[in-house]
PDB file of N, CA and C in Angstrom:
ATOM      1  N   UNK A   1    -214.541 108.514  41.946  1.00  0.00           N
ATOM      2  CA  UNK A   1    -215.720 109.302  42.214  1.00  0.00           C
ATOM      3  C   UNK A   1    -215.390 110.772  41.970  1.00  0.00           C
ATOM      4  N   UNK A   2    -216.104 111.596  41.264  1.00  0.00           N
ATOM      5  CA  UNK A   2    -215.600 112.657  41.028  1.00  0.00           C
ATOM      6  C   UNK A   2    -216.436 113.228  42.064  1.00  0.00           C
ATOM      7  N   UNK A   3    -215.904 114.530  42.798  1.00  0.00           N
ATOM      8  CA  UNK A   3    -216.458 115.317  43.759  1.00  0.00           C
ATOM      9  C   UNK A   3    -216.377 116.700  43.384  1.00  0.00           C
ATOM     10  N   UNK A   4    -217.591 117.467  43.363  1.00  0.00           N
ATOM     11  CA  UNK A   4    -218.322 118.618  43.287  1.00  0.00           C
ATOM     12  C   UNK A   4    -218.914 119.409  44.084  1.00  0.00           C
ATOM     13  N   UNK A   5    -218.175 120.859  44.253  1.00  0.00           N
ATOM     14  CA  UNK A   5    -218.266 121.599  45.123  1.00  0.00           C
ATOM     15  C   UNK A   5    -219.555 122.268  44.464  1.00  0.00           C
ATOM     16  N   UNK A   6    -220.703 122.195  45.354  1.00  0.00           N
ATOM     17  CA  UNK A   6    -222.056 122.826  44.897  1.00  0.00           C
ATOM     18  C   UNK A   6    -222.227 124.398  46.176  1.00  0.00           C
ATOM     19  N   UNK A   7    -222.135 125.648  45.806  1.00  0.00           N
ATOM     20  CA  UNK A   7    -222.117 126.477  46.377  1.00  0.00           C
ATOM     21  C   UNK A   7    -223.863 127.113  46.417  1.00  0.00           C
ATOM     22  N   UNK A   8    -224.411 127.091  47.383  1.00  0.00           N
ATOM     23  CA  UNK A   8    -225.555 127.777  47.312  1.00  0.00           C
ATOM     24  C   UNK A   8    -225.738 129.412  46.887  1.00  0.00           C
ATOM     25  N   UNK A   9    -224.623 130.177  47.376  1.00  0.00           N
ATOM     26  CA  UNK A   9    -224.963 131.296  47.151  1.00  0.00           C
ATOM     27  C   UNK A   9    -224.093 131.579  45.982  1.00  0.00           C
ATOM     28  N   UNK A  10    -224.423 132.871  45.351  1.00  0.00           N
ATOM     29  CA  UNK A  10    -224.368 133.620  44.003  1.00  0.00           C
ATOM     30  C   UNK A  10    -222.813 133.767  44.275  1.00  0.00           C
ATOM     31  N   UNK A  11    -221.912 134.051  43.658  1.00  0.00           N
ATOM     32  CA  UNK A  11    -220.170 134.676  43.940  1.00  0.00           C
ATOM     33  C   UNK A  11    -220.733 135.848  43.120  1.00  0.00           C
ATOM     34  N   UNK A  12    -221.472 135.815  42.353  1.00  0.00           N
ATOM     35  CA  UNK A  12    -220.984 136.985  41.606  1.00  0.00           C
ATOM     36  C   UNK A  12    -221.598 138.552  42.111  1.00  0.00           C
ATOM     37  N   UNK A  13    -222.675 137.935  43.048  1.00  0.00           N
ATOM     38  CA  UNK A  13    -223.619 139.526  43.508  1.00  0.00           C
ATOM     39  C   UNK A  13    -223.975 138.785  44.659  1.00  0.00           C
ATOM     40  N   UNK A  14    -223.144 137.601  45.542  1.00  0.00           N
ATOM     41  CA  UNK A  14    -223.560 137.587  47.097  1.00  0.00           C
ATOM     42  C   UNK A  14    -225.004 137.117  47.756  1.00  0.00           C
ATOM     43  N   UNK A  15    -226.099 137.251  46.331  1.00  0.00           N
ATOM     44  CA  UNK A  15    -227.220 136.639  46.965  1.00  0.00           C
ATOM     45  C   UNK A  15    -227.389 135.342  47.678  1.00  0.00           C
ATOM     46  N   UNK A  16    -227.999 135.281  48.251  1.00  0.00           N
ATOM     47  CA  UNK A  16    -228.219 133.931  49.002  1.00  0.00           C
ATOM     48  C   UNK A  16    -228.239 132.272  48.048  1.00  0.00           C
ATOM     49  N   UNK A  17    -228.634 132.640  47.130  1.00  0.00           N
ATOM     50  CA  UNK A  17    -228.693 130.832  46.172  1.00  0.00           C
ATOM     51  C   UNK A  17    -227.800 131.595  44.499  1.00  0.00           C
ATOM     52  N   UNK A  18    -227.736 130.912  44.224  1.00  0.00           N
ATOM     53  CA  UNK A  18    -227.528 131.011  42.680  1.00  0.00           C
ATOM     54  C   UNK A  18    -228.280 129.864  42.092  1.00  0.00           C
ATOM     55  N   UNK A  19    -229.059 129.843  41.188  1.00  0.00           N
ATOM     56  CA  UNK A  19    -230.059 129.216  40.584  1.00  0.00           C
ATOM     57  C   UNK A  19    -230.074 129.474  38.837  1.00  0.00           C
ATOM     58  N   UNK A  20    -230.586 128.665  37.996  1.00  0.00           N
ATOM     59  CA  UNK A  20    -230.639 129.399  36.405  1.00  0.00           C
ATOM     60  C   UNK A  20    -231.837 130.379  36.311  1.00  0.00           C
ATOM     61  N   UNK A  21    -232.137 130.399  37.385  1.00  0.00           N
ATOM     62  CA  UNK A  21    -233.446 131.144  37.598  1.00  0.00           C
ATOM     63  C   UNK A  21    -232.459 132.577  38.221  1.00  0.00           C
ATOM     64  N   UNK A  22    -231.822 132.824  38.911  1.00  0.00           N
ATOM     65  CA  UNK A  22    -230.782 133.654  39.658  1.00  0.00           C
ATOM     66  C   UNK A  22    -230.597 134.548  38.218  1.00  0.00           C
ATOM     67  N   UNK A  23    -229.769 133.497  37.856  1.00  0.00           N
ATOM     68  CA  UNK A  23    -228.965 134.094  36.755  1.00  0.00           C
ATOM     69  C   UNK A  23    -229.367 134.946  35.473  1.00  0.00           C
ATOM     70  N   UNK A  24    -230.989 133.828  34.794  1.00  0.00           N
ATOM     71  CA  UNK A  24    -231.680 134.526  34.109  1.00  0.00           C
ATOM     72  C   UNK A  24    -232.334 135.981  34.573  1.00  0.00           C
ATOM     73  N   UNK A  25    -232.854 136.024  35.779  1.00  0.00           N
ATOM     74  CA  UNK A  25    -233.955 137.039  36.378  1.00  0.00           C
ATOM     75  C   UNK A  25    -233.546 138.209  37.083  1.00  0.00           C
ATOM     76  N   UNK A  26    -232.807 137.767  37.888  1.00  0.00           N
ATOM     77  CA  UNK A  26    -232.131 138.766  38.908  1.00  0.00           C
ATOM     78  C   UNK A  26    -230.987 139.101  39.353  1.00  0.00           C
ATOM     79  N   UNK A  27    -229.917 138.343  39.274  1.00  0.00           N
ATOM     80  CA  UNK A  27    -228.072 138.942  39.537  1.00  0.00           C
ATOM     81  C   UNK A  27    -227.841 139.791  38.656  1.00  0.00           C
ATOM     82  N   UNK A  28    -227.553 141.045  39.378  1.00  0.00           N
ATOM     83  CA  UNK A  28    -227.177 142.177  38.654  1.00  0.00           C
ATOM     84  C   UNK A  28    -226.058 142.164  37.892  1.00  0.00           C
ATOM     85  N   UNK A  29    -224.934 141.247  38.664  1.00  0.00           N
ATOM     86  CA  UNK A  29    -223.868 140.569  37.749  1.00  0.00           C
ATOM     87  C   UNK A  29    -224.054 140.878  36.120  1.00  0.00           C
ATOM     88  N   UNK A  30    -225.199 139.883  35.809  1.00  0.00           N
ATOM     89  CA  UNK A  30    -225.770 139.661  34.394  1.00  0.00           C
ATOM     90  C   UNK A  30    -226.095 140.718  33.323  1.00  0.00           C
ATOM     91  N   UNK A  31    -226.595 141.704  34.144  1.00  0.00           N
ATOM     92  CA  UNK A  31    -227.475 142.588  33.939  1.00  0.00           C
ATOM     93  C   UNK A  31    -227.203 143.446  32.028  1.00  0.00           C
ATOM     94  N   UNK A  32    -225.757 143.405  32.293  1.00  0.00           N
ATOM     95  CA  UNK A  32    -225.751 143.922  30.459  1.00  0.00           C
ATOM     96  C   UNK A  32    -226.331 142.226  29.638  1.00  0.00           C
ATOM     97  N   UNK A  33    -226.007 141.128  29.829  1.00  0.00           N
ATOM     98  CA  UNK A  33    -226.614 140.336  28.976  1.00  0.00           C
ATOM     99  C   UNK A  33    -228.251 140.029  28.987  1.00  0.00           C
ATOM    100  N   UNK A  34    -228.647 140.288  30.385  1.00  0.00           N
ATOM    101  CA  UNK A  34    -230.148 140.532  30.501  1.00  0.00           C
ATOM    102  C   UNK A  34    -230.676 141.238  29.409  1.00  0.00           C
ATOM    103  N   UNK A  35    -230.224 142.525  29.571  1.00  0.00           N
ATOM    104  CA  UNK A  35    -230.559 143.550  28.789  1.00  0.00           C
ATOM    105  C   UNK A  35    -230.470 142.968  27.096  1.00  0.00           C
ATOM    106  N   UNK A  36    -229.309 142.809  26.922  1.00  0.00           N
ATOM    107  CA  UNK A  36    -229.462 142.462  25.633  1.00  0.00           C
ATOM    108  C   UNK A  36    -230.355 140.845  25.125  1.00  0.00           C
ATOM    109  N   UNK A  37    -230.581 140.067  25.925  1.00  0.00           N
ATOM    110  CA  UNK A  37    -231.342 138.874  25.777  1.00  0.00           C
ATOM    111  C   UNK A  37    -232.954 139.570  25.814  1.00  0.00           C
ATOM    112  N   UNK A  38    -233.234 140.390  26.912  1.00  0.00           N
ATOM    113  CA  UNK A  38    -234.361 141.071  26.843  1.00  0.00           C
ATOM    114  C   UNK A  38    -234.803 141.632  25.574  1.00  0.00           C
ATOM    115  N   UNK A  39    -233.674 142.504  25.264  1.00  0.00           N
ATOM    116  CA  UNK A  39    -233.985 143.565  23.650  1.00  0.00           C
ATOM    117  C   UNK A  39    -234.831 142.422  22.687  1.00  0.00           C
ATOM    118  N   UNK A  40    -234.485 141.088  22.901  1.00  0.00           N
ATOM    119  CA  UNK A  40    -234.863 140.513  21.786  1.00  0.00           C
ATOM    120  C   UNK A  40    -236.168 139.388  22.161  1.00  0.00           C
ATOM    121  N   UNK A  41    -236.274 139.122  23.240  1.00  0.00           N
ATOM    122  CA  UNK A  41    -237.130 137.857  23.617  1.00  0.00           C
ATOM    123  C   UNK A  41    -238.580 139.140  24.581  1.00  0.00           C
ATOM    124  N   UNK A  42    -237.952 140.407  24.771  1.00  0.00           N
ATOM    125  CA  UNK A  42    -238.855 140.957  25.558  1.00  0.00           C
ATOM    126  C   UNK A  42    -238.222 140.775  27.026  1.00  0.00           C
ATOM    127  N   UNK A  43    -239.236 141.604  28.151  1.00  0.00           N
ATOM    128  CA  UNK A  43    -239.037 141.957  29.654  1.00  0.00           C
ATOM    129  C   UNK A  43    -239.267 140.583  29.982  1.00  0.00           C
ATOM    130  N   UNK A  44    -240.009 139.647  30.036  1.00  0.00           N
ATOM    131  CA  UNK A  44    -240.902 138.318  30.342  1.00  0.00           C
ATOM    132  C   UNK A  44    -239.786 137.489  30.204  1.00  0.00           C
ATOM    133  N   UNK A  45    -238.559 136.925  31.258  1.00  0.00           N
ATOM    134  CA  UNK A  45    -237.935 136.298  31.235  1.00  0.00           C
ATOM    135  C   UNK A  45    -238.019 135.357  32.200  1.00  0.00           C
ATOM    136  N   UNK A  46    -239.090 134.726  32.340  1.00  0.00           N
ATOM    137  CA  UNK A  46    -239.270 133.194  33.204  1.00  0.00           C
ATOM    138  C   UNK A  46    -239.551 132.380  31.946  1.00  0.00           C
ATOM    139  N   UNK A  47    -238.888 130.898  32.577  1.00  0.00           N
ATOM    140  CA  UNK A  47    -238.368 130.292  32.308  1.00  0.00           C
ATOM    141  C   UNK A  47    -239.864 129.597  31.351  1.00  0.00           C
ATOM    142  N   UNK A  48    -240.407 129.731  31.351  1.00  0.00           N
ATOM    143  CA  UNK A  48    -241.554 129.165  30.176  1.00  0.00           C
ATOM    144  C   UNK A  48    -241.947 130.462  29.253  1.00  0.00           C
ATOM    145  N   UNK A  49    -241.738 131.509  29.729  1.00  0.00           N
ATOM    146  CA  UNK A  49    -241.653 132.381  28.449  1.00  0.00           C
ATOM    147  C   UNK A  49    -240.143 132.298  27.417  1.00  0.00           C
ATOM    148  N   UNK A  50    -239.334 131.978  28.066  1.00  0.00           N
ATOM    149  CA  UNK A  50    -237.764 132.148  27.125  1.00  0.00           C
ATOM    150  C   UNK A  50    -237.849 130.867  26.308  1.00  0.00           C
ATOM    151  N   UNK A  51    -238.441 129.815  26.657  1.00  0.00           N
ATOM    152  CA  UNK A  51    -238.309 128.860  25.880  1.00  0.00           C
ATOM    153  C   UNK A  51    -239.508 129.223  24.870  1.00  0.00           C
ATOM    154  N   UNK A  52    -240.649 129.109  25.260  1.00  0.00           N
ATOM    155  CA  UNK A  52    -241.546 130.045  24.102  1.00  0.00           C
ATOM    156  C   UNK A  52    -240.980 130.575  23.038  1.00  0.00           C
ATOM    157  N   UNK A  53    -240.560 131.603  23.432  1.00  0.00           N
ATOM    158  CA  UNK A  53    -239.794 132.767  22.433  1.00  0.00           C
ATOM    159  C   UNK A  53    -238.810 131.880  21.565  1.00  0.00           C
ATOM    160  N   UNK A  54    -237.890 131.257  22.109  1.00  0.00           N
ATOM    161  CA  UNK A  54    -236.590 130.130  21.749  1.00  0.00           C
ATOM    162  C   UNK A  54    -237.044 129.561  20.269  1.00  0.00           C
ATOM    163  N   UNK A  55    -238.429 128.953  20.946  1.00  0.00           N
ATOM    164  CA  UNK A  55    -238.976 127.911  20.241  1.00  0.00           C
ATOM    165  C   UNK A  55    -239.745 128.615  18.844  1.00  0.00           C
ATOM    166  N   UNK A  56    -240.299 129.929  19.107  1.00  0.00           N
ATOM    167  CA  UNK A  56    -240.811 130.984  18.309  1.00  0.00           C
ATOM    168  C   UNK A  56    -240.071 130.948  16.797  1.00  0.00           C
ATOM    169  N   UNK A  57    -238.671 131.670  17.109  1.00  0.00           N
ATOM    170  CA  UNK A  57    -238.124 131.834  15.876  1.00  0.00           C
ATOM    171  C   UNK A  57    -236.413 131.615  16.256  1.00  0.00           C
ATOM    172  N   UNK A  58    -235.721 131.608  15.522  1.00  0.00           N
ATOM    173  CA  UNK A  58    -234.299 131.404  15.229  1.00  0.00           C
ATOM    174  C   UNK A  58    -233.559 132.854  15.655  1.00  0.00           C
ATOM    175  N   UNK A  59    -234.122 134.350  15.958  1.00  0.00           N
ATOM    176  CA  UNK A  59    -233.317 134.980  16.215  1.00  0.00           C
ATOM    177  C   UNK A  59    -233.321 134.970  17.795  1.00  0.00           C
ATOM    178  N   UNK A  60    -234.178 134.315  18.125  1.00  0.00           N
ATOM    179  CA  UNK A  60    -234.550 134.468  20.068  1.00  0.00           C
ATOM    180  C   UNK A  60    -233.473 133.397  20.042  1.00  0.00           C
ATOM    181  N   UNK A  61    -233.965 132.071  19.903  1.00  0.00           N
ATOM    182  CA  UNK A  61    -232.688 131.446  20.333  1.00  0.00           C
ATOM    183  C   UNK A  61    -231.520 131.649  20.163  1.00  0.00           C
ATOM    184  N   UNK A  62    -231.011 132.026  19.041  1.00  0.00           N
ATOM    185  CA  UNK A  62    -229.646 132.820  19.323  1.00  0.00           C
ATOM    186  C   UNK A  62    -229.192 133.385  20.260  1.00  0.00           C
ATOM    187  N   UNK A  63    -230.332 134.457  20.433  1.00  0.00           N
ATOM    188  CA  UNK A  63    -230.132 135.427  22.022  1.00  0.00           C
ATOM    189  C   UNK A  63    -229.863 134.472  23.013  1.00  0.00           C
ATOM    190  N   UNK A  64    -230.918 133.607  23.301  1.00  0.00           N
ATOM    191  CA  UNK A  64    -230.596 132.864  24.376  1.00  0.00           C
ATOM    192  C   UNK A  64    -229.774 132.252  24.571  1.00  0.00           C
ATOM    193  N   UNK A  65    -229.085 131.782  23.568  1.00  0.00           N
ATOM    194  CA  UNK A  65    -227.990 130.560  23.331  1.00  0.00           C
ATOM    195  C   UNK A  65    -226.647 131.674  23.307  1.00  0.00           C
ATOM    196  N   UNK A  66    -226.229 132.815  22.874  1.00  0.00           N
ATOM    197  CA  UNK A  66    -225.117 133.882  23.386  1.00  0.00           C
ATOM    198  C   UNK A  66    -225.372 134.040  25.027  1.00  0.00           C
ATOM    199  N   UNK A  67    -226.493 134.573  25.373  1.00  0.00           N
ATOM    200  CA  UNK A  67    -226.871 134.612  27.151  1.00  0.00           C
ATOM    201  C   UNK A  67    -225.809 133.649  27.564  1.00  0.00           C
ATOM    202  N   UNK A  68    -226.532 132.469  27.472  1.00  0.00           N
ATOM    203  CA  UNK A  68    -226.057 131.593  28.047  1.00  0.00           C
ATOM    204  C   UNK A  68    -224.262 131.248  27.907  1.00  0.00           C
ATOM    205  N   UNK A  69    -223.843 130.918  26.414  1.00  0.00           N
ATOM    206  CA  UNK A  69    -222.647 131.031  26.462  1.00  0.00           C
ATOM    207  C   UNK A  69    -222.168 131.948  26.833  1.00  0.00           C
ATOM    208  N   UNK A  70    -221.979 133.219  27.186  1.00  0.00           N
ATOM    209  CA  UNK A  70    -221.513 134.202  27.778  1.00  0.00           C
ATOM    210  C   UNK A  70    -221.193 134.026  29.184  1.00  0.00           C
ATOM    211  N   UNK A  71    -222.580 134.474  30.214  1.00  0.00           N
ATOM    212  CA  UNK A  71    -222.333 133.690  31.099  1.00  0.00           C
ATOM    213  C   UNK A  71    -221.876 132.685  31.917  1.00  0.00           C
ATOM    214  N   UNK A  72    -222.213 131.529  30.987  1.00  0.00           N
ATOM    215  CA  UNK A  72    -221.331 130.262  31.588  1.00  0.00           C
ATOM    216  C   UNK A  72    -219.871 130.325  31.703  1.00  0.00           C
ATOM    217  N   UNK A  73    -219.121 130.413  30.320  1.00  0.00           N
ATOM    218  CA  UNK A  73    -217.861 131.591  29.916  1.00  0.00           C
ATOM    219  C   UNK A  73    -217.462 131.908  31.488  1.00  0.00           C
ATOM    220  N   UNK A  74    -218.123 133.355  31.325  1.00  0.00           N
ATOM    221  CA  UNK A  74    -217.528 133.846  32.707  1.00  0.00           C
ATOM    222  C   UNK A  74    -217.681 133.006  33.735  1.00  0.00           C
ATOM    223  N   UNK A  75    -218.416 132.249  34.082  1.00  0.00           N
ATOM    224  CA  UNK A  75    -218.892 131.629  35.212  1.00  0.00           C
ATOM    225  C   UNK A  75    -217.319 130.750  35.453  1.00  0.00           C
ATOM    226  N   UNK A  76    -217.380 130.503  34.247  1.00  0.00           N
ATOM    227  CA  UNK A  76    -216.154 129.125  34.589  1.00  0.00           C
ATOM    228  C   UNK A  76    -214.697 129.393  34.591  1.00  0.00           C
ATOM    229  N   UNK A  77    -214.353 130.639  34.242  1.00  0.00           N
ATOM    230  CA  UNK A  77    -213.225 131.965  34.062  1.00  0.00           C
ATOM    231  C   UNK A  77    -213.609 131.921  35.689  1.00  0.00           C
ATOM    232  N   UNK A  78    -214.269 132.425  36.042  1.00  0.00           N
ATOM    233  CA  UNK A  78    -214.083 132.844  37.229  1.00  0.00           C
ATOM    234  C   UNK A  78    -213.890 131.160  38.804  1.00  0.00           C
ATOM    235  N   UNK A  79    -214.705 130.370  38.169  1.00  0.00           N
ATOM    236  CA  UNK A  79    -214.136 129.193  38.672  1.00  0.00           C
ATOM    237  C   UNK A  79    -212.661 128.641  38.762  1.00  0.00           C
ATOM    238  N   UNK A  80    -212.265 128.774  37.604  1.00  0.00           N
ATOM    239  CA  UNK A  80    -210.742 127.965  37.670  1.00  0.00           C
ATOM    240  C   UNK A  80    -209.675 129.425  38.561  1.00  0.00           C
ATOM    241  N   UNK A  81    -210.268 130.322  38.183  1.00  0.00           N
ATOM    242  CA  UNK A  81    -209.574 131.762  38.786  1.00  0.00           C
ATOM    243  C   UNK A  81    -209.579 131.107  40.572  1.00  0.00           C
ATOM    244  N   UNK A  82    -210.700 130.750  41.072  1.00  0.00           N
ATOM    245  CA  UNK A  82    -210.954 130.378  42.168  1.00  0.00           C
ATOM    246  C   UNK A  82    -210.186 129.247  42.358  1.00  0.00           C
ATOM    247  N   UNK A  83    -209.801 128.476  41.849  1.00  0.00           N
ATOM    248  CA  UNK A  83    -209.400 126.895  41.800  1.00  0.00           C
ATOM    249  C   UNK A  83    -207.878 126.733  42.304  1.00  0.00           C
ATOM    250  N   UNK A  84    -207.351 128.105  40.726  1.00  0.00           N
ATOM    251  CA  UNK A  84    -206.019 128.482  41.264  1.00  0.00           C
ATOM    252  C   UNK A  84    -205.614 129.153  42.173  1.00  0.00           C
ATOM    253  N   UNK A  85    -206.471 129.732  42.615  1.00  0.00           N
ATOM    254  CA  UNK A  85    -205.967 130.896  44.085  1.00  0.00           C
ATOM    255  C   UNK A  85    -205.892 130.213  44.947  1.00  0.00           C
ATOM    256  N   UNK A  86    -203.984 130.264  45.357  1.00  0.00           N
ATOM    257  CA  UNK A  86    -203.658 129.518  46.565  1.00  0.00           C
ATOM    258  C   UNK A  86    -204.012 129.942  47.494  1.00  0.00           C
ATOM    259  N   UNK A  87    -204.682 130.935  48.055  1.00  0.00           N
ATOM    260  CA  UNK A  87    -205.278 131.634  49.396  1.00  0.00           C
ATOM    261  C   UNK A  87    -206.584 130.962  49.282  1.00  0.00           C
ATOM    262  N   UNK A  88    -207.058 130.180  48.250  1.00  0.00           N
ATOM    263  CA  UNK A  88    -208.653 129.667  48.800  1.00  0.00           C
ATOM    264  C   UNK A  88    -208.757 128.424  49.401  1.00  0.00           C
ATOM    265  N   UNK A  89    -210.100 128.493  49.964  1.00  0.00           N
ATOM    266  CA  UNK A  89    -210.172 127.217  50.986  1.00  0.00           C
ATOM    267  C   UNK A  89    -209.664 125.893  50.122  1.00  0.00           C
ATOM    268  N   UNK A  90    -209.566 124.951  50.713  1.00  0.00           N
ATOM    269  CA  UNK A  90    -208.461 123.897  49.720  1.00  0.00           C
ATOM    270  C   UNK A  90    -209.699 123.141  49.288  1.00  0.00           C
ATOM    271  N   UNK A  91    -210.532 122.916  49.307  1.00  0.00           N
ATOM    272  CA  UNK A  91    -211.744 122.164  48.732  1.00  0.00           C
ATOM    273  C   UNK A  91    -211.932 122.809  47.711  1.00  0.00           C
ATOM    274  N   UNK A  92    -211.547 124.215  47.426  1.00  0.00           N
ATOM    275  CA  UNK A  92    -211.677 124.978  46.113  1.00  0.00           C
ATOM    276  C   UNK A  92    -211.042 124.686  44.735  1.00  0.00           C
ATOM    277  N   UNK A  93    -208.862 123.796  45.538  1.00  0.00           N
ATOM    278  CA  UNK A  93    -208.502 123.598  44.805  1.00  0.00           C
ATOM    279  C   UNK A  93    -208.970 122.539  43.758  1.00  0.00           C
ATOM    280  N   UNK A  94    -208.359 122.393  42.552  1.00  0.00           N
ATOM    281  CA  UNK A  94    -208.150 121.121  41.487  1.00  0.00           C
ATOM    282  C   UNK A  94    -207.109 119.939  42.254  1.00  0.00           C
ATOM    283  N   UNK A  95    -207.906 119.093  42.124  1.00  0.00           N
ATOM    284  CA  UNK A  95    -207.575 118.042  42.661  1.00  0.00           C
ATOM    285  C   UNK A  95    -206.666 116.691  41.893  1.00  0.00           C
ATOM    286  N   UNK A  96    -206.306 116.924  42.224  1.00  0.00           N
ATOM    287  CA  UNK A  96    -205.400 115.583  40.675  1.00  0.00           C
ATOM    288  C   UNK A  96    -205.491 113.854  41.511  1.00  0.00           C
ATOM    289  N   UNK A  97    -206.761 113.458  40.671  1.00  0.00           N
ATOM    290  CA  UNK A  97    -207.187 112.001  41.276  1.00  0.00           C
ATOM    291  C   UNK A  97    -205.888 110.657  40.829  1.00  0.00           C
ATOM    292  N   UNK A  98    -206.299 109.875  41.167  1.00  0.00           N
ATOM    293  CA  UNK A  98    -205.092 108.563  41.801  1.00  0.00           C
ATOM    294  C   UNK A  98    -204.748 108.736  39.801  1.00  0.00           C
ATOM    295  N   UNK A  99    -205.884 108.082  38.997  1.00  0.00           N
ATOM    296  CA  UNK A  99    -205.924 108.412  37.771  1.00  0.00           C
ATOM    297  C   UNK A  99    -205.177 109.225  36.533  1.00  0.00           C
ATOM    298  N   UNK A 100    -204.789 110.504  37.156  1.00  0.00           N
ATOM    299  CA  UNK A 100    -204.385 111.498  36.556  1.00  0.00           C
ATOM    300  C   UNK A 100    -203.044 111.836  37.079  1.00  0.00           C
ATOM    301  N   UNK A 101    -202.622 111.269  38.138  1.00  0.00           N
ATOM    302  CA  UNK A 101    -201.603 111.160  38.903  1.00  0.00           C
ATOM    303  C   UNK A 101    -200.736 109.999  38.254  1.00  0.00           C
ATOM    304  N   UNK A 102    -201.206 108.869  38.199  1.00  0.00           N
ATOM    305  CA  UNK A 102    -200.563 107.602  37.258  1.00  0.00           C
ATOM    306  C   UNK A 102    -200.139 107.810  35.947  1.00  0.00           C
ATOM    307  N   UNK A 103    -201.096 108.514  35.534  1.00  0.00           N
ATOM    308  CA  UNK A 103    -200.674 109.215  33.895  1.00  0.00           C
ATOM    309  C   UNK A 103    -200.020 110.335  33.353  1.00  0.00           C
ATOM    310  N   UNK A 104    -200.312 110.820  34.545  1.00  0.00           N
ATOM    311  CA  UNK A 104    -199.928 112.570  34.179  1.00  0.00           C
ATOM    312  C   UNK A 104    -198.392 112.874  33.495  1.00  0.00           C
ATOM    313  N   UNK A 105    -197.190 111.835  33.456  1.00  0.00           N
ATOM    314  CA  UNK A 105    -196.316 111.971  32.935  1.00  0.00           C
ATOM    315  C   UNK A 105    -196.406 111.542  31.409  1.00  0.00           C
ATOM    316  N   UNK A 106    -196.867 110.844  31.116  1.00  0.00           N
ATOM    317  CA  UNK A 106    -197.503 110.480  29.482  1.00  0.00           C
ATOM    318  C   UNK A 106    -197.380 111.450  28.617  1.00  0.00           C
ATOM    319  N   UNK A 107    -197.403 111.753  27.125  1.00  0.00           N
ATOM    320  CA  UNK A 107    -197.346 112.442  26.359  1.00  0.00           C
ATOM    321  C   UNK A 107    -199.360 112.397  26.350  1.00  0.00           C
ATOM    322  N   UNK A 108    -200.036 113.641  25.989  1.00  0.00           N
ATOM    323  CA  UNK A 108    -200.930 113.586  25.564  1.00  0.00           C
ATOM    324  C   UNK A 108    -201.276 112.537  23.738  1.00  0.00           C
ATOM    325  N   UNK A 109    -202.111 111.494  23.333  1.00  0.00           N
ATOM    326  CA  UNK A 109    -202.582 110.930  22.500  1.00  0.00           C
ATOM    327  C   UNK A 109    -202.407 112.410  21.055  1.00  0.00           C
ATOM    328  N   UNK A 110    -202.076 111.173  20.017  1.00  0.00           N
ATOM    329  CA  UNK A 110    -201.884 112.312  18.773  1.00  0.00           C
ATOM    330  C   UNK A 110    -203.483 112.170  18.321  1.00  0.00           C
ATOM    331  N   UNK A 111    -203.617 113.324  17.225  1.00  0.00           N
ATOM    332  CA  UNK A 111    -205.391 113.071  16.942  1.00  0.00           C
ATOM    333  C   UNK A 111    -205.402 111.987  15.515  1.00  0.00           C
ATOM    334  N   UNK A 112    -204.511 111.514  15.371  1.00  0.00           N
ATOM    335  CA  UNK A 112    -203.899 110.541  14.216  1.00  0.00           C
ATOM    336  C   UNK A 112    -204.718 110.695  12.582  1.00  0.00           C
ATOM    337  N   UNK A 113    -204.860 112.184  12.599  1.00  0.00           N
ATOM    338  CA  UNK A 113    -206.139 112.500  11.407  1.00  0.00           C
ATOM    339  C   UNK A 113    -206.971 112.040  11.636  1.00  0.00           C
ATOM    340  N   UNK A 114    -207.689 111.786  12.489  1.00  0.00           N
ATOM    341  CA  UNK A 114    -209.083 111.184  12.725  1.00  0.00           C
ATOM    342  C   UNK A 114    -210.023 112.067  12.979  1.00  0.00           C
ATOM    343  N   UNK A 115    -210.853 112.105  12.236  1.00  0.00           N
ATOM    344  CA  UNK A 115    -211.671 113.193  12.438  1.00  0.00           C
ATOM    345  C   UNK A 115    -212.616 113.300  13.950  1.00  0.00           C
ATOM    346  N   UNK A 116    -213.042 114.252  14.442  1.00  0.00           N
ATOM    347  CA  UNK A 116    -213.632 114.821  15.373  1.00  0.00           C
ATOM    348  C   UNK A 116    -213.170 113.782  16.937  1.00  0.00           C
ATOM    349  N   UNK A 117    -211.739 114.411  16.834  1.00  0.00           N
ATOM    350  CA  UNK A 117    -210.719 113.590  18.129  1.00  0.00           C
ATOM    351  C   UNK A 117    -210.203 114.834  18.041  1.00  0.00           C
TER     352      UNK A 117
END
């Protein structure tokens, strides 16, 4: 069973939830990629206008699709940062299941020229 730590509030600006709604609209965190996702899709960033725009033309989605990889990026930089910090609560750490524990001495699999392995 894999287990997932779901945090309600923001890490990155302390608000009370973090949401894709958070992230798009209001964490100041964001705020230089706002800006630049804005420059191109416009101020109107709820979530049925961005897909609009997305859906509009090929340079919005781009925007949106950098937003997003960017963000997430950091998001998950800053996760494993959390994961490894031995001062955090231990539910924070990486967990090495029965699975990965049995194997973990193994050589990783070669990609044997096989394409997209």
């Amino acid at each position: 069973m894999l287990k997932v730590i779901v945090d309600l509030w923001c890490i990155a600006c302390g608000a009370s939830e973090d949401t894709a709604l958070h992230t798009l609209e209001v964490c100041v965190a964001w705020e230089p990629q706002r800006r630049a996702l804005s420059a191109v899709l416009g101020r109107d960033l709820s979530l049925p206008s961005v897909v609009r725009a997305m859906l509009d033309s090929e340079r919005s989605w781009q925007a949106a699709v950098s937003f997003c990889e960017e963000v997430m990026t950091q998001k998950e930089t800053a996760e494993r940062a959390r994961e490894d910090d031995a001062s955090a609560d231990p539910l924070r750490h990486k967990r090495m299941g029965v699975r990965r524990r049995r194997f973990a001495h193994l050589p990783l699999p070669r990609n044997n020229g096989v394409a997209g392995r």
